[in-house]
PDB file of N, CA and C in Angstrom:
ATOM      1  N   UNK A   1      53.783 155.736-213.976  1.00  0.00           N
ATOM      2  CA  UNK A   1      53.281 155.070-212.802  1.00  0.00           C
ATOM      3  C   UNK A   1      51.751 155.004-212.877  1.00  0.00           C
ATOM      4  N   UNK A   2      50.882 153.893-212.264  1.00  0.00           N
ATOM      5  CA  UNK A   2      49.471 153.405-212.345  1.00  0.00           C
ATOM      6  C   UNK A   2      49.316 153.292-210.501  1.00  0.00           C
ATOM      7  N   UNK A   3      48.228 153.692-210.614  1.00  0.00           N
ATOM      8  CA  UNK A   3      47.640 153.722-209.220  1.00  0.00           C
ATOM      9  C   UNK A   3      46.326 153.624-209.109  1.00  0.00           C
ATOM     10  N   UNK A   4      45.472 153.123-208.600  1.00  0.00           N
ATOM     11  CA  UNK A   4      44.374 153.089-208.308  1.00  0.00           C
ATOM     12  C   UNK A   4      43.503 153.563-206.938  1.00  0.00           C
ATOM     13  N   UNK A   5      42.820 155.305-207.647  1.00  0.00           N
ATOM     14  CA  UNK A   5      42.295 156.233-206.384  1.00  0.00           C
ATOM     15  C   UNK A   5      41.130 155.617-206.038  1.00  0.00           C
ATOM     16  N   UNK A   6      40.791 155.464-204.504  1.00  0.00           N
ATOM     17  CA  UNK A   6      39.995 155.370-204.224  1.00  0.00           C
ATOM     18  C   UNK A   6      39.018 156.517-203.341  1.00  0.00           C
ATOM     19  N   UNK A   7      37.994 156.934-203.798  1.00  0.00           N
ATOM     20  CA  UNK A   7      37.260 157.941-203.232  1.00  0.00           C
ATOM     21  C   UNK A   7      35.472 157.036-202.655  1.00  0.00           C
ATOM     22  N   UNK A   8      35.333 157.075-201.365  1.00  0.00           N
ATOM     23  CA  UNK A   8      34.705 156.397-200.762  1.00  0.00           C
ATOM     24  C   UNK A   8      33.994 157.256-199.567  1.00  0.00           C
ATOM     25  N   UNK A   9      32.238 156.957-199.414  1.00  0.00           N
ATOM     26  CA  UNK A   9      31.858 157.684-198.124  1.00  0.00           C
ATOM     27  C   UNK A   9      31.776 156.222-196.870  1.00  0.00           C
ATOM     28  N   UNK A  10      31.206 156.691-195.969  1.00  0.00           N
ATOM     29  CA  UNK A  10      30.844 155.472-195.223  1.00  0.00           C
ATOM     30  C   UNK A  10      30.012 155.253-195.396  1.00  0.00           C
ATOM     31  N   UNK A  11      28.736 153.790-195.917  1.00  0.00           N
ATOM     32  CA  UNK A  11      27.911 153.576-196.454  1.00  0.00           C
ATOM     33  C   UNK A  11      26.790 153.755-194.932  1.00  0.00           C
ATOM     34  N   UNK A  12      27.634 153.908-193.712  1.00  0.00           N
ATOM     35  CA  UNK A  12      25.850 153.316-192.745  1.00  0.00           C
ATOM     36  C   UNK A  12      26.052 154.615-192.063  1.00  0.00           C
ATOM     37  N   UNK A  13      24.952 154.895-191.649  1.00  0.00           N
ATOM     38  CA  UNK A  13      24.471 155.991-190.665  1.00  0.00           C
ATOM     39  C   UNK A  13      23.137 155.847-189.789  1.00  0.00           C
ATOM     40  N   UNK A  14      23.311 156.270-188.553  1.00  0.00           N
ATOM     41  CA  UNK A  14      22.290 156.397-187.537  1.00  0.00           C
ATOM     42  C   UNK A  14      21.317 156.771-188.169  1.00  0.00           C
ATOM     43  N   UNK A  15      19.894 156.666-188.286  1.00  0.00           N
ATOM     44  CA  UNK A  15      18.646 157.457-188.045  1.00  0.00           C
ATOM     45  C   UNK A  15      18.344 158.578-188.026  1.00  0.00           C
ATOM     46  N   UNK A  16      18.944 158.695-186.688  1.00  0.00           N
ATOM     47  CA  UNK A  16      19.266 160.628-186.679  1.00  0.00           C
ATOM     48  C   UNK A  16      20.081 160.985-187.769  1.00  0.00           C
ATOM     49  N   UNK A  17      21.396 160.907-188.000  1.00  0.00           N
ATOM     50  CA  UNK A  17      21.868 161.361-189.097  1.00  0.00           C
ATOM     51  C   UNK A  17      21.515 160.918-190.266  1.00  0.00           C
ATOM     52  N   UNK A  18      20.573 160.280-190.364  1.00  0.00           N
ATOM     53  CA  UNK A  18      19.676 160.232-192.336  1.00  0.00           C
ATOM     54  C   UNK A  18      18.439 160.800-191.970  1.00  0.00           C
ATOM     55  N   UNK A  19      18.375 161.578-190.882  1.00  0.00           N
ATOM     56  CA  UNK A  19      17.263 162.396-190.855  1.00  0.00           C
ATOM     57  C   UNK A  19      17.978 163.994-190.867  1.00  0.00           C
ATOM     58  N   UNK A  20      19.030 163.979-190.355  1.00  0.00           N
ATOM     59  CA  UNK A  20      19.539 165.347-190.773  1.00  0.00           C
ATOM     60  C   UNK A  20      20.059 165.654-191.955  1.00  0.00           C
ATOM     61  N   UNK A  21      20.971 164.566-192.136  1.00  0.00           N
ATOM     62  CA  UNK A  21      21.517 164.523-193.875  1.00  0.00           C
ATOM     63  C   UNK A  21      19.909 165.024-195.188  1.00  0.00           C
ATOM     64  N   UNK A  22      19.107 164.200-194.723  1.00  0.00           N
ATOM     65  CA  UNK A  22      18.031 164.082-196.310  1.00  0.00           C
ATOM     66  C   UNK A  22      17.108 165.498-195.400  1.00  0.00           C
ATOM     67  N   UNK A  23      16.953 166.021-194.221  1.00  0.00           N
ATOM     68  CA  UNK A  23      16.473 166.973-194.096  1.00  0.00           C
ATOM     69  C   UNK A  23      15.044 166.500-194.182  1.00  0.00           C
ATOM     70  N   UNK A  24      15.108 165.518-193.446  1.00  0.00           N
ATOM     71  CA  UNK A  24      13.502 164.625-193.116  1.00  0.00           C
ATOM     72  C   UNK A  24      13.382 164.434-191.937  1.00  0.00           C
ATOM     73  N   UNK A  25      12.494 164.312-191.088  1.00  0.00           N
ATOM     74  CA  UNK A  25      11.920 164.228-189.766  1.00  0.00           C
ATOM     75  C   UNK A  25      12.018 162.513-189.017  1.00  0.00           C
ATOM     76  N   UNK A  26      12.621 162.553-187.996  1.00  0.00           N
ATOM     77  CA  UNK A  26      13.020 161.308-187.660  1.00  0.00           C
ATOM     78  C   UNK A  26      11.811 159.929-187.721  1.00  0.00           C
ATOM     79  N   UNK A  27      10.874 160.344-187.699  1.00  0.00           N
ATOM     80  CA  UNK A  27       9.862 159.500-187.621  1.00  0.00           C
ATOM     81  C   UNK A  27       9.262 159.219-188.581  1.00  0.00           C
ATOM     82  N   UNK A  28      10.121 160.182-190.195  1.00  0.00           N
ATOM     83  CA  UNK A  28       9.948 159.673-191.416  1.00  0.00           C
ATOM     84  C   UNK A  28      10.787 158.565-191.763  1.00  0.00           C
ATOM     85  N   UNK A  29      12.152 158.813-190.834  1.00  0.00           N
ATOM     86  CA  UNK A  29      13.543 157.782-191.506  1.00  0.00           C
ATOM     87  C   UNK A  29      12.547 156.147-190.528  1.00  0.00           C
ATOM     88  N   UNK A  30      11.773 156.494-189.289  1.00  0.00           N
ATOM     89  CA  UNK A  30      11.177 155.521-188.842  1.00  0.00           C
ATOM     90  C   UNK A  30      10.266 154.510-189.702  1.00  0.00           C
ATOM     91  N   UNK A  31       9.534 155.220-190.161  1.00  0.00           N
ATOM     92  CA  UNK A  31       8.499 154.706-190.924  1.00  0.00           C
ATOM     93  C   UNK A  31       9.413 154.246-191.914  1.00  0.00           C
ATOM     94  N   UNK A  32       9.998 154.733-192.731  1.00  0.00           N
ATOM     95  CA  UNK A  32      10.764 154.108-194.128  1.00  0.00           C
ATOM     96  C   UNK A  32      11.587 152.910-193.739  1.00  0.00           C
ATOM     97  N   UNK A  33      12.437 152.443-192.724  1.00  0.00           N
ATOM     98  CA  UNK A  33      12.973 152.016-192.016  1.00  0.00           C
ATOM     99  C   UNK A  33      11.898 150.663-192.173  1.00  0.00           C
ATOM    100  N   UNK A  34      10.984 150.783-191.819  1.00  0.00           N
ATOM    101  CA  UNK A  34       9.620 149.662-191.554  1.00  0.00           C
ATOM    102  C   UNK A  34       9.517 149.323-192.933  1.00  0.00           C
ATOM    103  N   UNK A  35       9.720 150.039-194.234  1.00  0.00           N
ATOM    104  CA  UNK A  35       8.917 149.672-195.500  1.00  0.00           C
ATOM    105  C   UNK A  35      10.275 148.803-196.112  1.00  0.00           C
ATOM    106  N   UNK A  36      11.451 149.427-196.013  1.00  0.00           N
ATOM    107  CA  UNK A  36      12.801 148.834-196.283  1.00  0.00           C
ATOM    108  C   UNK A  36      13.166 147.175-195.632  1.00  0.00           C
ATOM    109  N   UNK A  37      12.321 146.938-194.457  1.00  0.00           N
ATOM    110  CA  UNK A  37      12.445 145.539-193.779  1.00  0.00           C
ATOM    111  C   UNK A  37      11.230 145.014-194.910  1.00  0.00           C
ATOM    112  N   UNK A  38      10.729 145.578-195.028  1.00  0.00           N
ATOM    113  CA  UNK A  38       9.711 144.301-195.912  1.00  0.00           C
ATOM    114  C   UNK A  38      10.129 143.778-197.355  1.00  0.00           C
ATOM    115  N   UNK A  39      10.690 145.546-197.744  1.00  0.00           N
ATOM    116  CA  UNK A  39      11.948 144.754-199.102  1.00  0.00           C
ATOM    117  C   UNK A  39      12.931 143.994-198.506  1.00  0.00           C
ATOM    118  N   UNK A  40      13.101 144.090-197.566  1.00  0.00           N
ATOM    119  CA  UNK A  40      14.210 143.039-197.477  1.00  0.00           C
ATOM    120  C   UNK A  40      13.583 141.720-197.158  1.00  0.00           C
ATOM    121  N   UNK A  41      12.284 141.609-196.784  1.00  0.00           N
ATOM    122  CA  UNK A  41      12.251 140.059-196.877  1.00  0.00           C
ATOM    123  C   UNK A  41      11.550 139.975-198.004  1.00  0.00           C
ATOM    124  N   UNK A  42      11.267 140.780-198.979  1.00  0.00           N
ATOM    125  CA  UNK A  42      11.303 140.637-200.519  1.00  0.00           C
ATOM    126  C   UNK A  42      12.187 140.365-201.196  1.00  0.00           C
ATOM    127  N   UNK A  43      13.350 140.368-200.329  1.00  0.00           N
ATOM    128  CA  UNK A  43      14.234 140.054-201.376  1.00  0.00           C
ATOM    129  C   UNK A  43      15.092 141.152-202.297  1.00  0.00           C
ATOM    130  N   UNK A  44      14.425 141.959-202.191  1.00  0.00           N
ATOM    131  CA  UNK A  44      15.107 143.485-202.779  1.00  0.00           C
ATOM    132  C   UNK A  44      16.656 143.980-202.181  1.00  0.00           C
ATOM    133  N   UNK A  45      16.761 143.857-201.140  1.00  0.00           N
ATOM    134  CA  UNK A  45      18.053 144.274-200.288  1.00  0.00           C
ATOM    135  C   UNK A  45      18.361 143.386-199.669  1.00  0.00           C
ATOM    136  N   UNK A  46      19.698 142.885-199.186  1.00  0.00           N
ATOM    137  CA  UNK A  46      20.115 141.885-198.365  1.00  0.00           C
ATOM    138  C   UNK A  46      20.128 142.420-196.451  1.00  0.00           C
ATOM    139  N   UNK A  47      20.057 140.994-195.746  1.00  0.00           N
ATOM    140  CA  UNK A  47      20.110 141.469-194.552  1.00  0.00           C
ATOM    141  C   UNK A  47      20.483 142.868-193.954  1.00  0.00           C
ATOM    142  N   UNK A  48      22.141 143.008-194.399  1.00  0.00           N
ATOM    143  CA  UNK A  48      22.571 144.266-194.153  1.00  0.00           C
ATOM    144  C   UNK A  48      22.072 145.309-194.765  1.00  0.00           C
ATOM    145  N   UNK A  49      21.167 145.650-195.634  1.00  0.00           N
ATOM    146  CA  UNK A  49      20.473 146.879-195.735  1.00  0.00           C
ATOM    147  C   UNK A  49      20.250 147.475-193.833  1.00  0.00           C
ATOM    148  N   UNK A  50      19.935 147.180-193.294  1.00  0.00           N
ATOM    149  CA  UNK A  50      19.986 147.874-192.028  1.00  0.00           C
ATOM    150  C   UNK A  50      20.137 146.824-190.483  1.00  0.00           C
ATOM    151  N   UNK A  51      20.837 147.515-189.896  1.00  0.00           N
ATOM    152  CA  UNK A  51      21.935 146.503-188.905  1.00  0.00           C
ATOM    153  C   UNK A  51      21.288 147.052-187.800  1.00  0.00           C
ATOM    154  N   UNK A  52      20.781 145.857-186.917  1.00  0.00           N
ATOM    155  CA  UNK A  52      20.503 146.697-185.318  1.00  0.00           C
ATOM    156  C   UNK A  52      21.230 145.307-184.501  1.00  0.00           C
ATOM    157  N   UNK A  53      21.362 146.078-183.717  1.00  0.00           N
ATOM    158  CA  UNK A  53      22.603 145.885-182.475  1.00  0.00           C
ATOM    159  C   UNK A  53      22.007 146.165-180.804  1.00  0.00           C
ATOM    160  N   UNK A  54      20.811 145.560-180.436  1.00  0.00           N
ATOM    161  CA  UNK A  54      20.729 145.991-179.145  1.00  0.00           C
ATOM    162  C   UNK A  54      19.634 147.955-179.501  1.00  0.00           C
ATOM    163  N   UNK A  55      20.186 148.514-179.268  1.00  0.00           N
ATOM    164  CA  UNK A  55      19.533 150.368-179.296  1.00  0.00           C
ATOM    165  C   UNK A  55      20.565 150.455-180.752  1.00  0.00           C
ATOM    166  N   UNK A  56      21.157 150.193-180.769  1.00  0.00           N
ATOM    167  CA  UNK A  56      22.023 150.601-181.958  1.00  0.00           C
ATOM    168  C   UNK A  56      21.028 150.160-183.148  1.00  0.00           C
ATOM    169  N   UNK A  57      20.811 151.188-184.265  1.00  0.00           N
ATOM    170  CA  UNK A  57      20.048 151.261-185.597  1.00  0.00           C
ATOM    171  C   UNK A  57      21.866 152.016-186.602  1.00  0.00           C
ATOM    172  N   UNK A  58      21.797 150.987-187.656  1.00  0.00           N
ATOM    173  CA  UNK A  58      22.792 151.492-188.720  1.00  0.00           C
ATOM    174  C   UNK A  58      21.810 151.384-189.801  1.00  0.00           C
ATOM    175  N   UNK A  59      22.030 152.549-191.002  1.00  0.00           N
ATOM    176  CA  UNK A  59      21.323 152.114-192.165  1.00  0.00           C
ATOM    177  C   UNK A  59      22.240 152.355-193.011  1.00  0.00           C
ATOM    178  N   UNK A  60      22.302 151.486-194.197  1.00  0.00           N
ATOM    179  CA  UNK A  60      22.762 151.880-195.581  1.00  0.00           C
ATOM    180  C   UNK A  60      22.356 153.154-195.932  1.00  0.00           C
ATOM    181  N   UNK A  61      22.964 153.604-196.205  1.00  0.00           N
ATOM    182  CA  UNK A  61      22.645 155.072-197.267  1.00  0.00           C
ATOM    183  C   UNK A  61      22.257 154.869-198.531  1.00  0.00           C
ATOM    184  N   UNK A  62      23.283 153.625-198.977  1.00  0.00           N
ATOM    185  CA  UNK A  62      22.693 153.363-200.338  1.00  0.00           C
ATOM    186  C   UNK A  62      21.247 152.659-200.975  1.00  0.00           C
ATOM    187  N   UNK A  63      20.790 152.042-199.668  1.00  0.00           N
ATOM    188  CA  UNK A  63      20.099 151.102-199.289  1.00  0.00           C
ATOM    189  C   UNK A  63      18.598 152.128-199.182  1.00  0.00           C
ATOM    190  N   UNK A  64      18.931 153.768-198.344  1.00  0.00           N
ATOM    191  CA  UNK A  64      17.933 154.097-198.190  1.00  0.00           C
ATOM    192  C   UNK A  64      17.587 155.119-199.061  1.00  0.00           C
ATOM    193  N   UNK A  65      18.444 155.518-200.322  1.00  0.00           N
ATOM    194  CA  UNK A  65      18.338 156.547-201.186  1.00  0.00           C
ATOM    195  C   UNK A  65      17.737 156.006-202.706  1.00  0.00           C
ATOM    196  N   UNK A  66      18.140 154.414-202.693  1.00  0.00           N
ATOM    197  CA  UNK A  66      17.010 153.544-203.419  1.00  0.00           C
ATOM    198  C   UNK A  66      15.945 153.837-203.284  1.00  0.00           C
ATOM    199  N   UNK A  67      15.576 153.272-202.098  1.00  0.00           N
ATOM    200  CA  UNK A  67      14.390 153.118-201.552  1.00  0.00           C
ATOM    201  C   UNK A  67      13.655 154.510-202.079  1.00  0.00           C
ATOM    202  N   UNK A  68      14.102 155.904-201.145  1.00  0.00           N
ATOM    203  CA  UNK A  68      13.290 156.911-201.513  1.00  0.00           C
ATOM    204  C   UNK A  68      13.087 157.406-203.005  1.00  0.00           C
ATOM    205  N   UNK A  69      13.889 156.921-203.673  1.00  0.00           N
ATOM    206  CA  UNK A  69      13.916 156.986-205.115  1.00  0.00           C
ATOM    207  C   UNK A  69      12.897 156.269-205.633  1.00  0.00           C
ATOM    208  N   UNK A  70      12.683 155.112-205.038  1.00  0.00           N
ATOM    209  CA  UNK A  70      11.446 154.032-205.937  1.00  0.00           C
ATOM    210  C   UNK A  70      10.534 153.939-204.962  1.00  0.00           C
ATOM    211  N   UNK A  71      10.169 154.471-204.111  1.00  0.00           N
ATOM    212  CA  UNK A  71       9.224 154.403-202.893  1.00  0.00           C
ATOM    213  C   UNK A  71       7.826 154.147-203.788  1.00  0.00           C
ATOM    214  N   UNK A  72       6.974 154.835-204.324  1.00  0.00           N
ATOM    215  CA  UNK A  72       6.347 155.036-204.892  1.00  0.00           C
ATOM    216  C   UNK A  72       5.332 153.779-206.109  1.00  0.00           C
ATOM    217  N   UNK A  73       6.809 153.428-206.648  1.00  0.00           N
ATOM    218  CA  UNK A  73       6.349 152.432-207.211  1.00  0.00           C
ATOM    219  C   UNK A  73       6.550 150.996-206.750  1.00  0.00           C
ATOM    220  N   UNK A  74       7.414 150.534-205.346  1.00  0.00           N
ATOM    221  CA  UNK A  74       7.287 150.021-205.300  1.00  0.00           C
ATOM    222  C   UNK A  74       6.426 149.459-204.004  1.00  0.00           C
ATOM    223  N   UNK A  75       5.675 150.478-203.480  1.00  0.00           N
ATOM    224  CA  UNK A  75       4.759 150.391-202.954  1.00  0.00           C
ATOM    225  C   UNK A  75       3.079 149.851-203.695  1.00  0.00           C
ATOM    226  N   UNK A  76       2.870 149.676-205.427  1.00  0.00           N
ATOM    227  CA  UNK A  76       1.937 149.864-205.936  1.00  0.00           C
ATOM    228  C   UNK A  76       2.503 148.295-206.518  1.00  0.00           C
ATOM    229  N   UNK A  77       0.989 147.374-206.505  1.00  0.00           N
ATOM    230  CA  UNK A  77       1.342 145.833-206.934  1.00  0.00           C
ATOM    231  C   UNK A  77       2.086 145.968-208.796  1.00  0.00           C
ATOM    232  N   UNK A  78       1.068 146.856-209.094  1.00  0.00           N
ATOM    233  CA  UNK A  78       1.212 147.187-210.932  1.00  0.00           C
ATOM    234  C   UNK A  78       2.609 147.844-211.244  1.00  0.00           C
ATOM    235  N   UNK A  79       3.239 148.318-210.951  1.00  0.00           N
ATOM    236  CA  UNK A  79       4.636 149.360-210.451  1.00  0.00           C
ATOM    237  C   UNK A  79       5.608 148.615-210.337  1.00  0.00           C
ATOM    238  N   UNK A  80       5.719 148.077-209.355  1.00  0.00           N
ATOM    239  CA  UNK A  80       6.621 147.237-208.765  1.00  0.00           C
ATOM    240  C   UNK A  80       7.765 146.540-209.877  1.00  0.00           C
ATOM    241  N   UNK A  81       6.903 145.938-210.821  1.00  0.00           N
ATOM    242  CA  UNK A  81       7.393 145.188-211.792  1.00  0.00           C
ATOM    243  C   UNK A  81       7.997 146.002-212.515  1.00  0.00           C
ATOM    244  N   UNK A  82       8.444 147.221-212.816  1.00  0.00           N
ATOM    245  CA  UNK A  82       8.920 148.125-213.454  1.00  0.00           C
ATOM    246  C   UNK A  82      10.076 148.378-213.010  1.00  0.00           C
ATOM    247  N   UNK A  83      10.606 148.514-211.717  1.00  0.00           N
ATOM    248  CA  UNK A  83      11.081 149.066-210.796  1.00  0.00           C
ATOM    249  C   UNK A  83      13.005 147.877-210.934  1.00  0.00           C
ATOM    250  N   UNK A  84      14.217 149.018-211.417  1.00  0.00           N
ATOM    251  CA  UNK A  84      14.654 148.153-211.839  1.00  0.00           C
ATOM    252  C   UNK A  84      15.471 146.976-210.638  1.00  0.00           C
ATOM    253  N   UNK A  85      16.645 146.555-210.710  1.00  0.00           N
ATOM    254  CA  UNK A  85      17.110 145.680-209.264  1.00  0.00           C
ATOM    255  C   UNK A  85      17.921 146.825-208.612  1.00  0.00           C
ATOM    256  N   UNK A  86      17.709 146.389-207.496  1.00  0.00           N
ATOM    257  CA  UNK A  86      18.979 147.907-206.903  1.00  0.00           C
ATOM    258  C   UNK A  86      20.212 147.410-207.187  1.00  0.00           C
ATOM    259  N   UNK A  87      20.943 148.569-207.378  1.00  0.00           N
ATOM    260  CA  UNK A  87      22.227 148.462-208.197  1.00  0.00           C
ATOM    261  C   UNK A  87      23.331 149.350-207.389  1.00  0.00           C
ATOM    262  N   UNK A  88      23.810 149.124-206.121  1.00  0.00           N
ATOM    263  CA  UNK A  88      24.807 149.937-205.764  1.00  0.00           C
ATOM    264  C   UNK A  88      25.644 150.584-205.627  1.00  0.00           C
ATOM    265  N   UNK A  89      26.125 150.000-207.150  1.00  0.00           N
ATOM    266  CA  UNK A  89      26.847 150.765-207.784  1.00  0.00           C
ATOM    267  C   UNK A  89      26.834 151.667-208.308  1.00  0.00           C
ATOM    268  N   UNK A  90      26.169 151.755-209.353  1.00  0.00           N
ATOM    269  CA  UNK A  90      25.413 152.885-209.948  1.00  0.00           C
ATOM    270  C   UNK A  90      25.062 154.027-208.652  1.00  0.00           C
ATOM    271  N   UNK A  91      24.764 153.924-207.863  1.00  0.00           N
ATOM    272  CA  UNK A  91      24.550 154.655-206.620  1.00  0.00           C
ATOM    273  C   UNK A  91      25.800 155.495-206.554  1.00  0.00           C
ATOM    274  N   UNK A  92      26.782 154.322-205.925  1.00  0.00           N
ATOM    275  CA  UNK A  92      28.119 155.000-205.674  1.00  0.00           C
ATOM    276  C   UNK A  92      28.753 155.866-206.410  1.00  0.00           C
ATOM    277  N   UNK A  93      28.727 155.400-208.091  1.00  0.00           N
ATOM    278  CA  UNK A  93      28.920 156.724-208.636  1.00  0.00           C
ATOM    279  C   UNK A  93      28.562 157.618-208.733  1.00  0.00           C
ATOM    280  N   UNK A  94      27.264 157.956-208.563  1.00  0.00           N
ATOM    281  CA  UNK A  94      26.939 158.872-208.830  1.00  0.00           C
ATOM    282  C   UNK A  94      26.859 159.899-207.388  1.00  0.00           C
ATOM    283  N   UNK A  95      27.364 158.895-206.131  1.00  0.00           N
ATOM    284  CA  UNK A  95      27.198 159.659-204.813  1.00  0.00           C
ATOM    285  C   UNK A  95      29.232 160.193-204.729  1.00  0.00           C
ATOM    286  N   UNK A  96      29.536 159.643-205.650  1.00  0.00           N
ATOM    287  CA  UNK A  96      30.966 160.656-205.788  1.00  0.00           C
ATOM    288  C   UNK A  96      31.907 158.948-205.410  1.00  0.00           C
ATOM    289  N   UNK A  97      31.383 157.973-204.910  1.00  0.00           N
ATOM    290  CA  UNK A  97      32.320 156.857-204.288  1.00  0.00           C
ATOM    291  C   UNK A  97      32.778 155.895-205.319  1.00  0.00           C
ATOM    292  N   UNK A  98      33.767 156.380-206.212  1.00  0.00           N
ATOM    293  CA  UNK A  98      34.315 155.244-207.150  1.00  0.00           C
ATOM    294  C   UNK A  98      35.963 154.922-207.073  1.00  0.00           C
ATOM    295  N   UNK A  99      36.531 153.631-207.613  1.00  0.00           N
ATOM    296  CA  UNK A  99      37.795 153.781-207.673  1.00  0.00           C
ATOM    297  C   UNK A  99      38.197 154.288-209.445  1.00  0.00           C
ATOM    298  N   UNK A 100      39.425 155.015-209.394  1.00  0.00           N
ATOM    299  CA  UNK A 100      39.719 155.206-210.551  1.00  0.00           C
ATOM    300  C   UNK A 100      40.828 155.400-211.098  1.00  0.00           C
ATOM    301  N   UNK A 101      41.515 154.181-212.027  1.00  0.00           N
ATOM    302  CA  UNK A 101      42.972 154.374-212.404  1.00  0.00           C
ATOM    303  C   UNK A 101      43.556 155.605-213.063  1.00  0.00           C
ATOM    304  N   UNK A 102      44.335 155.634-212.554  1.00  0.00           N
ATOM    305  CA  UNK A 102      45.902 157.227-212.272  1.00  0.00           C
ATOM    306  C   UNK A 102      46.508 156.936-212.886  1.00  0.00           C
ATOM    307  N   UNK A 103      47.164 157.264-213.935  1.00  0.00           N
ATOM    308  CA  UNK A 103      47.834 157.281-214.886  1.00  0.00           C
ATOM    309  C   UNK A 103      48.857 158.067-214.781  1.00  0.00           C
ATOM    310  N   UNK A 104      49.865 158.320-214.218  1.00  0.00           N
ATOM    311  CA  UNK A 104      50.918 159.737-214.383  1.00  0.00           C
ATOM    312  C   UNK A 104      52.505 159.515-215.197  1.00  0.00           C
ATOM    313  N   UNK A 105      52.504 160.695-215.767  1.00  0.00           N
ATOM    314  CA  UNK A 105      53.285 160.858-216.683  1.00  0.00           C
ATOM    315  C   UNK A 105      53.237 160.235-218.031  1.00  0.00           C
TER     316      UNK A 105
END
């Protein structure tokens, strides 16, 4: 028998909780939040990188663990160009969220 496991987190979370999760101060996930809208009208992340709704704030996780990963360089004009495309996938695996064929017997 073939099956295909799927192991998956939920990709969006409040503010508050990507400030408790990464163990950062809410007015850091604020500020980053601000630098992530400008990649997105760079073009770097699509709309849904982060969803507001009225008071409601959702963020990608995957969206914001990029980000803090390449913060740095892609804050710098010379950098930037280095910096590879975000790749979500690559994310997911390595955040534990992949599917994977089962093989038994």
């Amino acid at each position: 028998m073939i099956y295909m496991e799927t192991i998956r987190g939920y990709p969006y979370r409040t503010q508050k909780d990507i400030a408790t999760e990464f163990g950062i101060g809410r007015t850091t996930v604020y500020e980053r939040l601000k630098e992530i809208e400008k990649e997105i009208s760079n073009g770097r992340y699509s709309d849904y990188a982060i969803i507001r709704d009225g008071n409601i704030v959702l963020v990608n996780v995957l969206v914001f663990l990029d980000y803090m990963n390449y913060r740095e360089r892609l804050r710098e004009k010379n950098t930037r160009k280095y910096v590879p495309p975000f790749n979500p996938a690559e994310l997911m695996e390595v955040c534990g969220w992949q599917n994977k064929i089962v093989r038994e017997g």
